[in-house]
Protein backbone atom coordinates (compact mmCIF):
# COMPACT_ATOMS: atom_id res chain seq x y z
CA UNK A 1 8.90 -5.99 6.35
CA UNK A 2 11.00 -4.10 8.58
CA UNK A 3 12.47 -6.83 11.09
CA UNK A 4 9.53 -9.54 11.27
CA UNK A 5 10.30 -12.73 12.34
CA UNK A 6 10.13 -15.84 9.49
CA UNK A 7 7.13 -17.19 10.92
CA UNK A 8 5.57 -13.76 10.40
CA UNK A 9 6.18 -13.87 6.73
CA UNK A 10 5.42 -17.76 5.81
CA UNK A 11 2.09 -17.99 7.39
CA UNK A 12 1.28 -22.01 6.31
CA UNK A 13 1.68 -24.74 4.20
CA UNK A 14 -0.55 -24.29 1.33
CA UNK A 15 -1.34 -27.88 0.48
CA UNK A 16 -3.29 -28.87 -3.05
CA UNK A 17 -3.49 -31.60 -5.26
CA UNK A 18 -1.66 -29.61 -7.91
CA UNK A 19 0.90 -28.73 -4.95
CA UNK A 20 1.67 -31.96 -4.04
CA UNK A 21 2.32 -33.03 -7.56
CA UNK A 22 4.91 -30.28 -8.21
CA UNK A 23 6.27 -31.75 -4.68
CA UNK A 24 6.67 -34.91 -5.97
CA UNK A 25 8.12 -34.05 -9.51
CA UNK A 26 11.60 -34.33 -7.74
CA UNK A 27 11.30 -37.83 -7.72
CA UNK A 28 9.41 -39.07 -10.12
CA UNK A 29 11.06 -41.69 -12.92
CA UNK A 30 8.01 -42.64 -15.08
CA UNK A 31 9.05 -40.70 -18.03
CA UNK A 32 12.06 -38.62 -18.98
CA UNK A 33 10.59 -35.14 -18.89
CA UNK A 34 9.99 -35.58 -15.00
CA UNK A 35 13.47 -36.95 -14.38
CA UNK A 36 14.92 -33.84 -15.49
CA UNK A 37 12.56 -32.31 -12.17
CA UNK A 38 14.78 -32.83 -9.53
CA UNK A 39 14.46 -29.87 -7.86
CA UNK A 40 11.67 -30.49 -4.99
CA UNK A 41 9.41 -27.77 -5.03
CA UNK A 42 6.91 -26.47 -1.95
CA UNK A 43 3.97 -24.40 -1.58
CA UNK A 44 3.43 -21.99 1.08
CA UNK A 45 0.70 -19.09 2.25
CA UNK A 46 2.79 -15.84 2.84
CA UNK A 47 2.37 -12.48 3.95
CA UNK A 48 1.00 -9.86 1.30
CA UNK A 49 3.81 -7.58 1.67
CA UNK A 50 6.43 -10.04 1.50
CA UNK A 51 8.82 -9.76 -1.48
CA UNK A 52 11.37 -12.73 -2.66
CA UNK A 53 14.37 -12.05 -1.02
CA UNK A 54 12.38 -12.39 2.46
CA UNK A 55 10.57 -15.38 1.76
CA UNK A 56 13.46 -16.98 0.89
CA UNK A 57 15.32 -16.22 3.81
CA UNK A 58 12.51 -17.11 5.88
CA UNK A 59 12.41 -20.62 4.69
CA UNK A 60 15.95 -21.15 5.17
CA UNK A 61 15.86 -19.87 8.82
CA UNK A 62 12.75 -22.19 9.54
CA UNK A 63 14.05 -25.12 8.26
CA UNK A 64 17.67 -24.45 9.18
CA UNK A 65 18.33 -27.49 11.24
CA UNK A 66 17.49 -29.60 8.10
CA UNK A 67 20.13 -27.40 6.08
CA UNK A 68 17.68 -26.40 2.80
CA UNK A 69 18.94 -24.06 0.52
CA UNK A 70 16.70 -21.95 -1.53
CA UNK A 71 17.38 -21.63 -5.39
CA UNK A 72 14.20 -19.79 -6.33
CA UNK A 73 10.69 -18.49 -5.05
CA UNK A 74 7.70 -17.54 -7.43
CA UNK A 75 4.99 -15.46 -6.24
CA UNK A 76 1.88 -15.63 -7.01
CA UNK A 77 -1.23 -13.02 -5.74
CA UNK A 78 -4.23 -14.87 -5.52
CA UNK A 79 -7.78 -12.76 -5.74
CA UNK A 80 -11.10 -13.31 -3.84
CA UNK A 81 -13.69 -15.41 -5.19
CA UNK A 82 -17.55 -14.66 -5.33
CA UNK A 83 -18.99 -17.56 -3.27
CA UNK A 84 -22.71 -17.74 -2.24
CA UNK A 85 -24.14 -19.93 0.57
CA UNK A 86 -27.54 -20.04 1.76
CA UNK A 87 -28.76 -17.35 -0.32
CA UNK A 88 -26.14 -15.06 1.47
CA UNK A 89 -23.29 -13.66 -1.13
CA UNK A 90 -19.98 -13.15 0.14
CA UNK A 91 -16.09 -13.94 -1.23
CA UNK A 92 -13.31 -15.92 0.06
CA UNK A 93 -9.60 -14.08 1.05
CA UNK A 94 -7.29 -12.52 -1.10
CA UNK A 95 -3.82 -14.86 -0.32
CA UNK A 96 -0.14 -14.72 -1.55
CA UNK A 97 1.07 -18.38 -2.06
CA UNK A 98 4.77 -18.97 -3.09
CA UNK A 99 6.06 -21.86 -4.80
CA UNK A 100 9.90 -22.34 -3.48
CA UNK A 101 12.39 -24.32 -5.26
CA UNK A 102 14.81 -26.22 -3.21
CA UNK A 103 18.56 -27.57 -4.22
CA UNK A 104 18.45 -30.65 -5.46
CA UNK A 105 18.47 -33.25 -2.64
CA UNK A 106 17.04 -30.84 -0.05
CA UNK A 107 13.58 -31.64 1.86
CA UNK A 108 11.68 -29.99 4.37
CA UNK A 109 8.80 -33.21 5.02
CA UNK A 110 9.16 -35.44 7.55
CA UNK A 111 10.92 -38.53 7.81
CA UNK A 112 8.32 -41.52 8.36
């Protein structure tokens, strides 16, 4: 990834149901095994070629202004799927999500 910018590497949000729960681990309090989550954890769609060290360095950069600091990053290569539709076969896009593990405290949504 020879100089690429961050937004070149972190292509998107990857937003799920299973996502948003790991998201919202950090503050949870219904039951003692989720208060010991308080690290908030995100989801994003990266670039294929992107290793750890750059992904984490891309989210700090983008979200600089909020001050997040990056404790871990898991990758995870995702394959195509067979789909079919209308008779017609075809398969969905090979992807590279990584799940990123802020400091405790640190947030990258929005304030409403």
């Amino acid at each position: 990834m020879n100089r690429k910018t961050a937004y070149a590497v972190i292509k998107s949000r990857y937003v799920t149901e299973k996502s948003r729960v790991l998201q919202e681990l950090a503050t949870s309090e219904s039951n003692k095994a989720t208060r010991a989550c308080n690290k908030p954890k995100y989801v994003f769609k990266v670039d294929r070629r992107a290793n750890k060290i750059e992904i984490a360095s891309a989210i700090e950069m983008i979200y600089a202004e909020r001050g997040v600091k990056v404790t871990a990053v898991n990758t995870i290569n995702v394959k195509p799927k067979q789909k079919r539709m209308r008779g017609r076969r075809g398969k969905t896009d090979a992807f590279k999500k990584a799940i990123v593990t802020l400091s405790p405290g640190d947030s990258i949504e929005e304030a409403v």
